[in-house]
N, C-alpha and C. Protein backbone atom coordinates (compact mmCIF):
# COMPACT_ATOMS: atom_id res chain seq x y z
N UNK A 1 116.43 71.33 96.83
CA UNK A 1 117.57 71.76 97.60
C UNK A 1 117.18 73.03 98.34
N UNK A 2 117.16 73.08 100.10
CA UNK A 2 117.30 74.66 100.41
C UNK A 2 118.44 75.20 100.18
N UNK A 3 118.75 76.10 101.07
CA UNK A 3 118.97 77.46 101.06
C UNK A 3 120.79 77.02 102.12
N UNK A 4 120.14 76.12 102.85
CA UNK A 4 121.58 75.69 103.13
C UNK A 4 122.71 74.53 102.75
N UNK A 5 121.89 74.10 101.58
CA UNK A 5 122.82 72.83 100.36
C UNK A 5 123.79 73.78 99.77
N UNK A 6 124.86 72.56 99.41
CA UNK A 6 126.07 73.06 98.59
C UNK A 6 125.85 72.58 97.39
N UNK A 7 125.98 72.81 96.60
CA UNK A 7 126.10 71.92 95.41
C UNK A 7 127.44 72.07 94.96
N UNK A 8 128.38 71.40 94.32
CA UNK A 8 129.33 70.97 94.27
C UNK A 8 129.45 70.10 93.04
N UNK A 9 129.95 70.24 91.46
CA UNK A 9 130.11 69.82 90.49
C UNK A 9 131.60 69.45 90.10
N UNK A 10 132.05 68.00 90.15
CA UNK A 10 133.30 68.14 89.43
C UNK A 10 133.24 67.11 88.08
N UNK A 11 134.37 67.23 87.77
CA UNK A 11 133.89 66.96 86.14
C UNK A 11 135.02 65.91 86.14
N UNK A 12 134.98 64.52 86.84
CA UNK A 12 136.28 63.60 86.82
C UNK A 12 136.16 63.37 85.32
N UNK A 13 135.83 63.46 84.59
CA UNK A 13 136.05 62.57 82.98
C UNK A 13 137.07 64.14 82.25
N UNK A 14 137.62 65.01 82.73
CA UNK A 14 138.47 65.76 82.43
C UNK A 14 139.64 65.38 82.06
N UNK A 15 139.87 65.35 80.77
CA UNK A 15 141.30 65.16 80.34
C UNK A 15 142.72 65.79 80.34
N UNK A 16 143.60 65.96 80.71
CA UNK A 16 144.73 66.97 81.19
C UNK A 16 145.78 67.02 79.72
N UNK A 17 146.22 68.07 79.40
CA UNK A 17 147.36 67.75 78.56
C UNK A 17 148.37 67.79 79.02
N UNK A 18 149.42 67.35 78.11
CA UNK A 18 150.61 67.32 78.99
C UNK A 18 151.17 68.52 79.39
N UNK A 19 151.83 68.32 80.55
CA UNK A 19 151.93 69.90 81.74
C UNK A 19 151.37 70.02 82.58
N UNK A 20 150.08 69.06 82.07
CA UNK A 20 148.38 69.37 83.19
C UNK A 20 148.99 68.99 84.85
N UNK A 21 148.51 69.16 86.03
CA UNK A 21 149.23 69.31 87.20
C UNK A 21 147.57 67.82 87.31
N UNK A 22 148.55 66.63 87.70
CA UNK A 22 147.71 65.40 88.14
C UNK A 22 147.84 64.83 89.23
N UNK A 23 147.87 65.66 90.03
CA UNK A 23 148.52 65.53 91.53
C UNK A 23 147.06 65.79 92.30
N UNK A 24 146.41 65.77 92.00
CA UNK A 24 144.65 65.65 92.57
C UNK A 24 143.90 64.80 91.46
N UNK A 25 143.52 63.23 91.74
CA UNK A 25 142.63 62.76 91.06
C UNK A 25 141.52 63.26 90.91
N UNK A 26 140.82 64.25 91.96
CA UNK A 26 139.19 64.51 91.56
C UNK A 26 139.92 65.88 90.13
N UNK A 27 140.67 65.91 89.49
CA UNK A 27 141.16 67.15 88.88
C UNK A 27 141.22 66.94 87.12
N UNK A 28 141.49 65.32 87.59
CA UNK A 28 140.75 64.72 86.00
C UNK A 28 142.07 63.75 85.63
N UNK A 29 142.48 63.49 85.18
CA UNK A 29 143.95 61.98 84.13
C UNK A 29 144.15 62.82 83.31
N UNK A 30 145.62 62.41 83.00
CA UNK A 30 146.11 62.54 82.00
C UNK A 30 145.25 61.87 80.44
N UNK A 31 145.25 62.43 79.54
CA UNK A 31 145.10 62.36 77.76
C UNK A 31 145.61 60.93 77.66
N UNK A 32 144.93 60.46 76.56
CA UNK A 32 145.72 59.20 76.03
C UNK A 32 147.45 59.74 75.65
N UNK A 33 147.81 58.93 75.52
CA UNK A 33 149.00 59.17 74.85
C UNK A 33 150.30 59.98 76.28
N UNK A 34 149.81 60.35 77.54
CA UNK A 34 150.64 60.95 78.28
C UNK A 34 150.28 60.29 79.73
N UNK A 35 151.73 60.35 80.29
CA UNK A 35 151.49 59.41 82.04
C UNK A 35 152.08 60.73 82.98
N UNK A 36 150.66 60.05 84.08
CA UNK A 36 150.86 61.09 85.05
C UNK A 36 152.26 60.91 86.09
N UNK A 37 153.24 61.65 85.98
CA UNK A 37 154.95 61.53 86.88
C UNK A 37 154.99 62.56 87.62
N UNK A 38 155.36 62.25 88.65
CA UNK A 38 155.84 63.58 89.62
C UNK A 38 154.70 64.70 89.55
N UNK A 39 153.43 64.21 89.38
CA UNK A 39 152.12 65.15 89.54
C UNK A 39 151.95 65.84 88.51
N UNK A 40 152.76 65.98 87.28
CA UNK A 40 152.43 66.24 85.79
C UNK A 40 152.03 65.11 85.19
N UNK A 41 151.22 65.44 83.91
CA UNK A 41 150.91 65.22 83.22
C UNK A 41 152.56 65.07 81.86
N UNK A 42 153.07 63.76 81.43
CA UNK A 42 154.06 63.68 80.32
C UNK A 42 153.70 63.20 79.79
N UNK A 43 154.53 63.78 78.04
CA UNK A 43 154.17 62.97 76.92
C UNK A 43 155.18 61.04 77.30
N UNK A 44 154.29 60.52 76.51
CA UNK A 44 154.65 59.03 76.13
C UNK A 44 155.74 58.90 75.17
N UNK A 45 156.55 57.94 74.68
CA UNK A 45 157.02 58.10 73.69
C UNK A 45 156.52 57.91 72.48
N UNK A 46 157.02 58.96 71.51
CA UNK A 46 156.20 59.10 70.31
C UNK A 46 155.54 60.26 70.32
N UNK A 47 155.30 60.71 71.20
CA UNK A 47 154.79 61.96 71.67
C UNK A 47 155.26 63.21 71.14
N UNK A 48 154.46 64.09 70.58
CA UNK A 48 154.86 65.33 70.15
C UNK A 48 155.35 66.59 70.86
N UNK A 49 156.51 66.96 71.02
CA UNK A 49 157.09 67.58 72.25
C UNK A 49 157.59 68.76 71.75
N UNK A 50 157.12 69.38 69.97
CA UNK A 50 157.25 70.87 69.82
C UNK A 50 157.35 71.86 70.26
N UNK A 51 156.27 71.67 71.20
CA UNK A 51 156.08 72.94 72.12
C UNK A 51 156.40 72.75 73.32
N UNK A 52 157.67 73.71 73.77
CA UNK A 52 158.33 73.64 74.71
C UNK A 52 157.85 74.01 76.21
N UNK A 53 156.29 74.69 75.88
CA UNK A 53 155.37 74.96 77.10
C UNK A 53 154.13 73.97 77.37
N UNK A 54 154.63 72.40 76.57
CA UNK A 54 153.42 71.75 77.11
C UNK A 54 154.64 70.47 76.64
N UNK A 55 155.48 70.33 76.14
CA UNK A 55 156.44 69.47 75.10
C UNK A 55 157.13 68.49 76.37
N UNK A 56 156.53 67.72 77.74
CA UNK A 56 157.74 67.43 78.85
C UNK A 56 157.41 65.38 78.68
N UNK A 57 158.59 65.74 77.99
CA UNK A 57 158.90 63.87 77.99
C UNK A 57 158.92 63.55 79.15
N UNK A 58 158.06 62.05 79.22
CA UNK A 58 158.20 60.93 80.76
C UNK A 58 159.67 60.77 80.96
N UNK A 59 160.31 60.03 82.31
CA UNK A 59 161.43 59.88 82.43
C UNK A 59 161.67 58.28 81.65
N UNK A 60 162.89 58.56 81.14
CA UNK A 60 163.53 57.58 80.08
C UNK A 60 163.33 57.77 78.86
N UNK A 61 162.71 58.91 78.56
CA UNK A 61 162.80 59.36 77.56
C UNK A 61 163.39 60.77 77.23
N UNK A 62 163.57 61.62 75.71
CA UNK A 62 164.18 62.71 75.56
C UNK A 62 163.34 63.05 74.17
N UNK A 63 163.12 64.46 74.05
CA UNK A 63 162.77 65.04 72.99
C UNK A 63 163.74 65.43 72.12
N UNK A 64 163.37 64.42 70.92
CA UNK A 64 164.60 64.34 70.10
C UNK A 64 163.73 65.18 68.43
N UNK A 65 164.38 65.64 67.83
CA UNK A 65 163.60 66.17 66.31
C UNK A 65 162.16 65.76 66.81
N UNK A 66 161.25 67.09 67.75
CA UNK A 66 160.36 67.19 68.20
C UNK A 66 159.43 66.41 68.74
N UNK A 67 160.16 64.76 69.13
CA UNK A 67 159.19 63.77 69.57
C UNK A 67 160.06 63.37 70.38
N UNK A 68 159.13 62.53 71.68
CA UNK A 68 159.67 62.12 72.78
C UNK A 68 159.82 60.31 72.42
N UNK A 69 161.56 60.26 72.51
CA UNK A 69 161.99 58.88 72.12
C UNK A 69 162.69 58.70 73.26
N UNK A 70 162.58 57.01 73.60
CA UNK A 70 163.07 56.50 74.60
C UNK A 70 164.36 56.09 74.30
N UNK A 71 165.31 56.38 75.67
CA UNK A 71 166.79 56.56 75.67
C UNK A 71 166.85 55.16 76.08
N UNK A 72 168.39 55.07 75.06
CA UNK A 72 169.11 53.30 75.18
C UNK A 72 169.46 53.02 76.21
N UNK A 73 169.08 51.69 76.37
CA UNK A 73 168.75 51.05 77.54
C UNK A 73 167.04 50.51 78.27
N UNK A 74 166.36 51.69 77.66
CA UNK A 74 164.77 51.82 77.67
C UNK A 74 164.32 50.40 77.42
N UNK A 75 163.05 49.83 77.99
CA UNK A 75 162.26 48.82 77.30
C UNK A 75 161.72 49.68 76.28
N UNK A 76 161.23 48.23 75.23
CA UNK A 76 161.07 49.07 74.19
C UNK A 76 160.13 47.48 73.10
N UNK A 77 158.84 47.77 72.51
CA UNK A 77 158.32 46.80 72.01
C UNK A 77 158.42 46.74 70.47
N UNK A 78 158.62 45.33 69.61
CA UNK A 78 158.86 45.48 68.51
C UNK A 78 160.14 44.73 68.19
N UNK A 79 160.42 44.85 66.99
CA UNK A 79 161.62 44.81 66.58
C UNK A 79 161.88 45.75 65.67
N UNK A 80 163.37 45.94 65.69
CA UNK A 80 163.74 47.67 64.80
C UNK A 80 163.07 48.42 65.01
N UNK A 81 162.17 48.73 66.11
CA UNK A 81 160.70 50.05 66.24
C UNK A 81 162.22 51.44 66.20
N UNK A 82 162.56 51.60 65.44
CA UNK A 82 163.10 52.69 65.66
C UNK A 82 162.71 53.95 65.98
N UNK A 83 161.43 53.87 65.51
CA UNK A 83 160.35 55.51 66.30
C UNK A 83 160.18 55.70 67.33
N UNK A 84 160.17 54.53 67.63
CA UNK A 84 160.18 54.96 69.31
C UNK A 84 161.74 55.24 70.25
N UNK A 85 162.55 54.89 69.75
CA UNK A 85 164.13 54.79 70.43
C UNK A 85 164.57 56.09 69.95
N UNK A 86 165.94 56.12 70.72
CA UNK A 86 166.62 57.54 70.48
C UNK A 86 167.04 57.33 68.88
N UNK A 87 167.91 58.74 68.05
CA UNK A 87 168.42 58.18 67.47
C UNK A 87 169.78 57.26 67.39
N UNK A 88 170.16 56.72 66.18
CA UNK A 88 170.88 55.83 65.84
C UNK A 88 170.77 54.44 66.95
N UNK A 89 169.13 54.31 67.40
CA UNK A 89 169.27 53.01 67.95
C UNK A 89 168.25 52.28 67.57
N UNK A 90 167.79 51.28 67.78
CA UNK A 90 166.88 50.49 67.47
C UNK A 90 166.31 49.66 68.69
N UNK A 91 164.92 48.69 68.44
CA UNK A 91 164.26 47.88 69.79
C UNK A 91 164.82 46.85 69.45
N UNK A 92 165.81 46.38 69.74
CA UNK A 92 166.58 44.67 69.88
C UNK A 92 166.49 43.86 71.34
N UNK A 93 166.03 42.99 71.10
CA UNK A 93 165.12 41.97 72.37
C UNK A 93 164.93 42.83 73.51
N UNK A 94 163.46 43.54 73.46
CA UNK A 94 163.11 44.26 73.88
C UNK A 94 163.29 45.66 75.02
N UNK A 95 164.84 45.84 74.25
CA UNK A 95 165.71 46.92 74.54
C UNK A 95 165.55 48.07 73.80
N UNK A 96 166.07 49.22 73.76
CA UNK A 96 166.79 50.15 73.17
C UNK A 96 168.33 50.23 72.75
N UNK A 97 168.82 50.12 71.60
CA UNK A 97 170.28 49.24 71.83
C UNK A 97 170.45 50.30 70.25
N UNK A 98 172.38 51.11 70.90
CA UNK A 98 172.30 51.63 69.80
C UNK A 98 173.21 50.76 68.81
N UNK A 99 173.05 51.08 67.77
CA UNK A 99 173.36 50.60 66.45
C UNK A 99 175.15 50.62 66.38
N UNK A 100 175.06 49.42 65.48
CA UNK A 100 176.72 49.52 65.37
C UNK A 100 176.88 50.67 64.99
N UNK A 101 178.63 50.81 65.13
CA UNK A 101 179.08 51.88 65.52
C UNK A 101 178.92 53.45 66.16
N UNK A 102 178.36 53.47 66.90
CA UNK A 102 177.36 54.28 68.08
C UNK A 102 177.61 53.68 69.40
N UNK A 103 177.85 54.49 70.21
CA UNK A 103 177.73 54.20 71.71
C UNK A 103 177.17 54.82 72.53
N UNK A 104 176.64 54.21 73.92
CA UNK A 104 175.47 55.06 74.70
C UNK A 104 176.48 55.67 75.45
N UNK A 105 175.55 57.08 75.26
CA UNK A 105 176.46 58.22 76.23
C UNK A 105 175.20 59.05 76.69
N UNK A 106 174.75 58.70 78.08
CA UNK A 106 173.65 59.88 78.82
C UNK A 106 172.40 59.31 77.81
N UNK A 107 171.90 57.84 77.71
CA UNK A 107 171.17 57.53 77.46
C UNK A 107 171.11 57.69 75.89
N UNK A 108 171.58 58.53 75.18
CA UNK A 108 171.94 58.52 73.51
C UNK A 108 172.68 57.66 72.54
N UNK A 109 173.17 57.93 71.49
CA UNK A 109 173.59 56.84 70.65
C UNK A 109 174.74 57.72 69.76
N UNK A 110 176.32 57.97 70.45
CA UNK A 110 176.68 58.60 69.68
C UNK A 110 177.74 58.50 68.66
N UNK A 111 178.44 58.72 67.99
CA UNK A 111 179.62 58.25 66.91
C UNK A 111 180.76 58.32 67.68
């Protein structure tokens, strides 16, 4: 190389956590477990969303007792997968559907 080459290193196999800004592919993907939305990096559901400076659930979902669960109405795989749904709902033919006596209010499941 002379004196007037660039060299230029990027590192596409870079993994982002969630928060990570994925709004430039040469900048690296999102982590297993998180989808790139609106140029962030979000957790998936199931996703650990403790921390409120990296913690940003995908849309259709909500961080519920520190994990990101998908709100009723959500697709949703399984049967009874309740870990993944909000509470008081369950995956019934491949919904999010809350549980008797519970009704959806703002995507939740409430009494």
């Amino acid at each position: 190389m002379d004196s007037n080459q660039v060299s230029a290193s990027f590192d596409f196999n870079t993994e982002l956590n969630a928060g990570g800004d994925c709004s430039d592919s040469n900048s690296g993907h999102c982590k297993s477990g998180t989808t790139c939305e609106s140029d962030v990096c979000k957790l998936n559901a199931g996703g650990d969303c403790s921390d409120p400076n990296s913690g940003h659930c995908k849309s259709g979902t909500t961080c519920e007792s520190d994990v990101c669960k998908k709100l009723e109405g959500q697709e949703c795989t399984g049967t009874g997968d309740a870990a993944n749904c909000v509470n008081n709902a369950d995956c019934r033919n491949s919904t999010c559907a809350c549980n008797t006596g519970y009704s959806p209010s703002d995507g939740l499941c409430t009494s």
